[in-house]
Protein backbone atom coordinates (compact mmCIF):
# COMPACT_ATOMS: atom_id res chain seq x y z
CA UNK A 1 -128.85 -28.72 -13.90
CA UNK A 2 -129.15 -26.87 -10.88
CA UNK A 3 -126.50 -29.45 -9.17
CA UNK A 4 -124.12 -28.20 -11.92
CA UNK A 5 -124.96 -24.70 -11.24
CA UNK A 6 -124.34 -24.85 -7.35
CA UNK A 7 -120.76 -26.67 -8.14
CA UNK A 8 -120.15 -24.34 -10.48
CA UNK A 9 -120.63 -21.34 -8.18
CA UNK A 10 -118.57 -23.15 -5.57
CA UNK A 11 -115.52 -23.14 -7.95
CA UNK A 12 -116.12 -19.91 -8.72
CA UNK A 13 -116.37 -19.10 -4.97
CA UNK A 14 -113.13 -21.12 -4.34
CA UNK A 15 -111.44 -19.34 -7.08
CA UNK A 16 -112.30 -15.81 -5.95
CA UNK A 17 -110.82 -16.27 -2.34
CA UNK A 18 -107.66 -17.20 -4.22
CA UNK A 19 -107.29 -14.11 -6.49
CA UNK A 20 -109.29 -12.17 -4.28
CA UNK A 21 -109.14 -12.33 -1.15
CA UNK A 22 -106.39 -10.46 0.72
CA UNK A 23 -103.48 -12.46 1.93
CA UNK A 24 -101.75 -10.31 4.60
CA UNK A 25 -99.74 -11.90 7.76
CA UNK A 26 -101.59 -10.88 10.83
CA UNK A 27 -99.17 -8.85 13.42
CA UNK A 28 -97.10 -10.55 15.45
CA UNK A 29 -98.42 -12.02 18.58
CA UNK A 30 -98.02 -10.32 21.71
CA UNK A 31 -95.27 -11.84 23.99
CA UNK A 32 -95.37 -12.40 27.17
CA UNK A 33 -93.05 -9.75 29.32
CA UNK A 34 -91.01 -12.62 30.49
CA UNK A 35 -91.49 -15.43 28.09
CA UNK A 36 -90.06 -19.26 29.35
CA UNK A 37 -89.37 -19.44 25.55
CA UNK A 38 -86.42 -17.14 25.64
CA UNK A 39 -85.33 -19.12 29.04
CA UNK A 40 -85.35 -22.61 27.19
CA UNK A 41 -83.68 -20.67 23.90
CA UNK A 42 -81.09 -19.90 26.59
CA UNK A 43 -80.51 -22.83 28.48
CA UNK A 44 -80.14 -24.81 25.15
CA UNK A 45 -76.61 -22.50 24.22
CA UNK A 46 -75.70 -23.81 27.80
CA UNK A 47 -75.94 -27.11 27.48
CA UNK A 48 -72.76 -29.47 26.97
CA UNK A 49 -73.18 -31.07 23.74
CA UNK A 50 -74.42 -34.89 24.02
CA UNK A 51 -74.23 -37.87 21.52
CA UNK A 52 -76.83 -38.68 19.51
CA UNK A 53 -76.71 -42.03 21.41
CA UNK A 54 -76.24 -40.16 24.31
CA UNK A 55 -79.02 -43.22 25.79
CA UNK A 56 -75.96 -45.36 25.88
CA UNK A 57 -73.12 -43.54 27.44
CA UNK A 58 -72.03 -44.90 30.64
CA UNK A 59 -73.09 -43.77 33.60
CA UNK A 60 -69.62 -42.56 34.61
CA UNK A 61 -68.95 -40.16 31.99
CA UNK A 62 -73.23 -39.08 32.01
CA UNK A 63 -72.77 -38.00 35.97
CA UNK A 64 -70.40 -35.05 34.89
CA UNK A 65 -71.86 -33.87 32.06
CA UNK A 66 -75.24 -33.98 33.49
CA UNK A 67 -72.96 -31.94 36.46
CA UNK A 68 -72.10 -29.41 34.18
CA UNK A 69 -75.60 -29.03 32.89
CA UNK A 70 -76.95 -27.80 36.17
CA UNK A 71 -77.07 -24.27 35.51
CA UNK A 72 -79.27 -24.56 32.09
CA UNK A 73 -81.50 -27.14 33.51
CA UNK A 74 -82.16 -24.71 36.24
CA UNK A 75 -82.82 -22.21 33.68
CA UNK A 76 -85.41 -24.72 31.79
CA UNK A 77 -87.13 -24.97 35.56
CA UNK A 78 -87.32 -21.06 35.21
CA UNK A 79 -89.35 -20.87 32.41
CA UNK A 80 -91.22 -23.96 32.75
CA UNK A 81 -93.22 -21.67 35.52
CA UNK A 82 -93.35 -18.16 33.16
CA UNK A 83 -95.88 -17.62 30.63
CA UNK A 84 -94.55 -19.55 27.42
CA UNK A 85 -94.86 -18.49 23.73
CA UNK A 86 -93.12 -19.69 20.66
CA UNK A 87 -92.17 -16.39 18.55
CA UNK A 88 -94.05 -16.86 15.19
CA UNK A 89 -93.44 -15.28 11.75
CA UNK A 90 -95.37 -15.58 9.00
CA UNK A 91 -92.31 -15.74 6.47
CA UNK A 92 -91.31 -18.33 3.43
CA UNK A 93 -87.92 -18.78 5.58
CA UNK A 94 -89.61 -18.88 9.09
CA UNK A 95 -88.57 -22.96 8.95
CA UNK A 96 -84.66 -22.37 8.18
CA UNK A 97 -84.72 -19.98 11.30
CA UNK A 98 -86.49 -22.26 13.72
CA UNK A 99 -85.12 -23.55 17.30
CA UNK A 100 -86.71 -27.37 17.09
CA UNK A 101 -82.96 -28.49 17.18
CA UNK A 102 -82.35 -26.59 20.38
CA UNK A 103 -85.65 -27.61 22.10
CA UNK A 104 -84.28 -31.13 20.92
CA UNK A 105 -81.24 -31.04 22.79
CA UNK A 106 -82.97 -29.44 25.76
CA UNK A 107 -85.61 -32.78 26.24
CA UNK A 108 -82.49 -35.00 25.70
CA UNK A 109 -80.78 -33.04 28.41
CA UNK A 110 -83.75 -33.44 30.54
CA UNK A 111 -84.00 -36.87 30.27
CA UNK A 112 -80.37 -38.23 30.61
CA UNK A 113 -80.61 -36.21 33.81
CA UNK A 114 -83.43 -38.55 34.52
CA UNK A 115 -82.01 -41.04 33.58
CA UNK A 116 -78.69 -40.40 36.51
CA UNK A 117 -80.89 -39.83 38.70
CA UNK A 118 -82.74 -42.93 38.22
CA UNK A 119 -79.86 -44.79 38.73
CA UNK A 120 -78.49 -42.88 42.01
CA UNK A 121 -82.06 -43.79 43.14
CA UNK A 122 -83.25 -40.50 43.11
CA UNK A 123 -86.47 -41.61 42.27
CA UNK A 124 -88.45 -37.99 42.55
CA UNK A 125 -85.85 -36.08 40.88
CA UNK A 126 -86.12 -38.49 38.24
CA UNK A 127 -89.64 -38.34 37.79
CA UNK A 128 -89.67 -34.17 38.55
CA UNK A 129 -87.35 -34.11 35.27
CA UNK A 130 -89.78 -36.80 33.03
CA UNK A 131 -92.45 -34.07 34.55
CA UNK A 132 -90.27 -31.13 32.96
CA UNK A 133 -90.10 -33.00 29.82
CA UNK A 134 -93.94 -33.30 29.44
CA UNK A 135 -94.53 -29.55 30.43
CA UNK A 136 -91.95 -28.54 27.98
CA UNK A 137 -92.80 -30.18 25.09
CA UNK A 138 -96.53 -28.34 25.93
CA UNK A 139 -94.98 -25.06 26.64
CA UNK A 140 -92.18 -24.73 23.55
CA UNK A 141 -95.16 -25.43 21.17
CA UNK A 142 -97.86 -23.31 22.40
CA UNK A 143 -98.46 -20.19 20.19
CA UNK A 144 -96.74 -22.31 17.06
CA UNK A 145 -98.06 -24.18 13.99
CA UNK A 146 -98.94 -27.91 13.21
CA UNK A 147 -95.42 -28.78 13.20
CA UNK A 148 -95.01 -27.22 16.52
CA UNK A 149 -97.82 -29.66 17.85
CA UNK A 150 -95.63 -32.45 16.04
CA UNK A 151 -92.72 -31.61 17.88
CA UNK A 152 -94.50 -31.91 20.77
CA UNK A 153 -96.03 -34.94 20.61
CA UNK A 154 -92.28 -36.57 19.70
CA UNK A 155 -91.23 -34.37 23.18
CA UNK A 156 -93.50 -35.40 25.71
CA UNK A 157 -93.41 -39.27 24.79
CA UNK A 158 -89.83 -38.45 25.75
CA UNK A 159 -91.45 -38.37 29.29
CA UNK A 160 -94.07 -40.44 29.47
CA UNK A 161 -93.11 -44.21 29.75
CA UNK A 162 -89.73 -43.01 32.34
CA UNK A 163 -92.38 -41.22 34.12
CA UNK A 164 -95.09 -44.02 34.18
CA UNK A 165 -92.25 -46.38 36.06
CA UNK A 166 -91.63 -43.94 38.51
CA UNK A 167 -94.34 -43.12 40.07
CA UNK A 168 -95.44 -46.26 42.25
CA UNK A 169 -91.63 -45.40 43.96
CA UNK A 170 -92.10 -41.94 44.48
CA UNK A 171 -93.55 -40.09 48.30
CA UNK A 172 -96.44 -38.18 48.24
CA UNK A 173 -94.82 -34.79 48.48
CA UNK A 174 -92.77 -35.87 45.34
CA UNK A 175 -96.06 -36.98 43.32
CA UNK A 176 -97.95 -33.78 44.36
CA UNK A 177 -94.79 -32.21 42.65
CA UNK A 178 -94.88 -33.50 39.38
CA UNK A 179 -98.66 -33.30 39.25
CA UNK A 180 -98.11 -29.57 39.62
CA UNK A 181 -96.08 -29.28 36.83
CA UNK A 182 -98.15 -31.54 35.16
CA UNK A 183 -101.51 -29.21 35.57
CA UNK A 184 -99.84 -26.37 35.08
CA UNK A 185 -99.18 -27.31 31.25
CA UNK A 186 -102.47 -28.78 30.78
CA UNK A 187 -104.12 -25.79 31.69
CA UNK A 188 -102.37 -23.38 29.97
CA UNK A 189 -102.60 -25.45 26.69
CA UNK A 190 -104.69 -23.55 23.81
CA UNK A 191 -107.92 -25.29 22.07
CA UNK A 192 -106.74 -27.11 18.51
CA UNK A 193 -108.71 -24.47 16.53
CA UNK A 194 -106.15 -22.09 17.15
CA UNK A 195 -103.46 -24.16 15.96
CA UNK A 196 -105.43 -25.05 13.09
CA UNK A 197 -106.52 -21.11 12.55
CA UNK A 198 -102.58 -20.16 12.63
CA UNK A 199 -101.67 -22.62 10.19
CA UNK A 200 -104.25 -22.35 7.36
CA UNK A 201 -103.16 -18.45 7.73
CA UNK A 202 -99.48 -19.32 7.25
CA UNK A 203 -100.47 -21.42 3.96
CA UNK A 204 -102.34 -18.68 2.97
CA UNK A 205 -99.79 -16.01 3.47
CA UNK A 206 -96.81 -17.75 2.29
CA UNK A 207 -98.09 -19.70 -0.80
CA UNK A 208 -97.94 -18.23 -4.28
CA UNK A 209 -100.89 -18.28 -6.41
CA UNK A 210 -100.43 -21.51 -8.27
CA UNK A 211 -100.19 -23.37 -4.68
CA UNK A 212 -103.09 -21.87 -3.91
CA UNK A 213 -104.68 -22.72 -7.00
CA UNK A 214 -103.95 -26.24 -6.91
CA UNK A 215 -105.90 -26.35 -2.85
CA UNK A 216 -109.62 -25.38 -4.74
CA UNK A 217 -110.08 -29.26 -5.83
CA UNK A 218 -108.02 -30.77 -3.69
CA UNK A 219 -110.30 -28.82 -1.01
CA UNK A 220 -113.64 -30.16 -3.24
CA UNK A 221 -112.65 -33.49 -2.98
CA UNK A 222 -111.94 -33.15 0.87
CA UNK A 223 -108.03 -33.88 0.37
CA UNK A 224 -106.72 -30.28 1.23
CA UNK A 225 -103.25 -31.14 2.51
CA UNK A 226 -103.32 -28.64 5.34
CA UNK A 227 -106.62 -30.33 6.59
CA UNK A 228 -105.64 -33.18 6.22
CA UNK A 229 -102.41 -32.84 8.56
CA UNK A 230 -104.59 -31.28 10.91
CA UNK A 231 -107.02 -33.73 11.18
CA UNK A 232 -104.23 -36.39 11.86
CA UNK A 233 -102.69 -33.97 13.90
CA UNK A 234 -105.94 -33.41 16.27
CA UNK A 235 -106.20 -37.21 16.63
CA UNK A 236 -102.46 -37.44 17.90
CA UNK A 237 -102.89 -34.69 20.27
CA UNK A 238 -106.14 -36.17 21.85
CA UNK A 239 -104.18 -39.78 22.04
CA UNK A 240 -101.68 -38.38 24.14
CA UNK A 241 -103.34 -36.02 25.77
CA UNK A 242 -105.93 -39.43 27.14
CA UNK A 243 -102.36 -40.90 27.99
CA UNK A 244 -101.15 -37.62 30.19
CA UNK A 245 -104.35 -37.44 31.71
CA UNK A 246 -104.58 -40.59 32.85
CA UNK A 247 -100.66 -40.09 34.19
CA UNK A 248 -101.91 -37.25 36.43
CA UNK A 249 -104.35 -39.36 37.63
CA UNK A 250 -102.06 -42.57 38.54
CA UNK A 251 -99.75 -39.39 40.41
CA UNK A 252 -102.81 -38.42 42.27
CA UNK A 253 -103.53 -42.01 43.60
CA UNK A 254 -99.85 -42.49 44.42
CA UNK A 255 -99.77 -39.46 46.68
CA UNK A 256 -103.43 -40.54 47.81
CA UNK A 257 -102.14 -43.72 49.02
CA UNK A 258 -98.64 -42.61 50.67
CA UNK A 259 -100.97 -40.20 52.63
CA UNK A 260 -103.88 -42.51 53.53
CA UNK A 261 -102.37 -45.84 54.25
CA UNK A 262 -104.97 -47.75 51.12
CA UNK A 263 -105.41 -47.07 47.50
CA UNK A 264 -107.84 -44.70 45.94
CA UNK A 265 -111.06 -46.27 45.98
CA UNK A 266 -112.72 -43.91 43.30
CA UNK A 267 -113.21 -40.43 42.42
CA UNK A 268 -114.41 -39.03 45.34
CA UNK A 269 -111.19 -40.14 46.89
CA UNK A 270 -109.04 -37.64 44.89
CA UNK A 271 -111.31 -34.78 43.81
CA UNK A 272 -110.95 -31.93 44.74
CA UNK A 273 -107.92 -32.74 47.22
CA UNK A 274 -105.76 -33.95 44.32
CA UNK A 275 -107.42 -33.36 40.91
CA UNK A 276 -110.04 -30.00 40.81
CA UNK A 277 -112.24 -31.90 38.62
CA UNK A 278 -112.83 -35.56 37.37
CA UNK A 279 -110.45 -35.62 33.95
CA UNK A 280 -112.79 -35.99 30.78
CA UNK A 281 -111.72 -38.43 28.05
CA UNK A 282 -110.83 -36.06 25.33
CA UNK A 283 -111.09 -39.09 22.86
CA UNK A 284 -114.48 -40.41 24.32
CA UNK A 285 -115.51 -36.96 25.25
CA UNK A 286 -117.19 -38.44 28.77
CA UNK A 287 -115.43 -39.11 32.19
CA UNK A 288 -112.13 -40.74 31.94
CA UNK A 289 -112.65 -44.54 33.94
CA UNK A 290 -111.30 -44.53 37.35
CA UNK A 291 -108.06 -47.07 37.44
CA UNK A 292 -107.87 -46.63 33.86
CA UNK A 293 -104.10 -45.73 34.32
């Protein structure tokens, strides 16, 4: 009996912050002054257009086009070191009015500049632009939604593997460069729960009653969609997050070792000169293993 009364009042409970409860949008964010979003909004209307295959063009008609892009991967550069916030709106139509196809094309343009300089030999500007693409699929999502964070995730792997085979090739000036860029975008990244806050407000705001409705046993029974994305989301996030950490930390025992003559022979070797702190697994939640990368 009294197990049928506390479910009942938790329907009832459910039910009221349906009907209920208020569902305003907040305000809109504050921007930064000079927000890197607008600069990567820009550089993407520079950009000359590449094929979808654009992995398999030949080098000899890449090297102009990659030319051409110069000026907007400069501007990309720009706002990779401004404050970085992806305007939100907490309209029905906010998704027909996004730029993920323009951040798209910017990562591709990133990385088939990589990829010339690559094979010119150019090993640090190759791994400077894999850099880029990791701090820009960070910095084009922060301030967004779950599918922000998706678009993210798809970004940076962009990055990551090119980025990986570089470094044993590059100086130590060069790895202290991409590490840079590297920490920059780690530490202005935002805790999950904000993410997670944003979106359940966006469901909220934009869903009509019977959508709404439908969430109070889905919720009961622990299979609230939005949740349930996040959680999956959350676990992606931390996966790659382990991977980037561990990337900073193979570019910090590169530079160690160009400088020093020997490998890294354990923390001490490259904190604080390299890394300020010893990375924590965000998985594991304990010290990340030295030589783990």
């Amino acid at each position: 009996m009294w197990a049928g009364g506390i479910a009942a009042f938790v329907i009832l409970l459910c039910l009221a912050q349906v009907f209920v409860a208020p569902k305003f949008a907040p305000p809109p964010a504050i921007m930064p002054v000079r927000n890197g979003y607008d600069d990567f909004v820009k550089a993407s209307s520079l950009l000359a257009p590449l094929d979808p295959d654009w992995d398999a063009i030949p080098l000899a008609r890449l090297r102009p086009l990659m030319a051409s892009n110069a000026p907007a991967l400069a501007l990309v550069h720009l706002g990779l070191t401004r404050e970085c916030r992806t305007p939100l709106a907490y309209t029905p139509d906010y998704f027909a009015t996004n730029d993920f196809g323009r951040l798209r094309n910017v990562a591709v343009a990133l990385a088939a500049d990589a990829k010339v300089a690559e094979a010119d030999n150019r090993f640090g500007d190759a791994a400077f632009d894999d850099a880029s693409i990791i701090a820009f699929g960070r910095e084009s999502a922060r301030g967004g939604l779950l599918i922000h964070s998706l678009v993210q995730i798809a970004i940076v792997s962009l990055g990551v593997k090119p980025l990986q085979r570089e470094t044993p090739r590059l100086t130590a000036e060069e790895s202290r460069r991409c590490l840079r860029l590297l920490q920059k975008s780690e530490s202005d990244a935002e805790p999950f729960n904000r993410i997670r806050k944003r979106e359940e407000i966006y469901a909220e705001t934009i869903d009509p009653i019977k959508v709404r409705l439908l969430r109070v046993p889905l919720r009961l029974l622990g299979r609230d969609p939005v949740l349930a994305t996040a959680r999956k989301t959350e676990i992606r996030l931390k996966a790659q997050s382990l991977t980037l950490l561990n990337l900073e930390a193979a570019l910090a025992a590169q530079a160690f070792q160009m400088e020093n003559g020997r490998a890294a022979a354990g923390w001490n070797d490259l904190v604080p000169a390299y890394l300020p702190a010893i990375p924590t697994n965000p998985v594991l939640t304990q010290p990340l293993s030295f030589g783990a990368w």
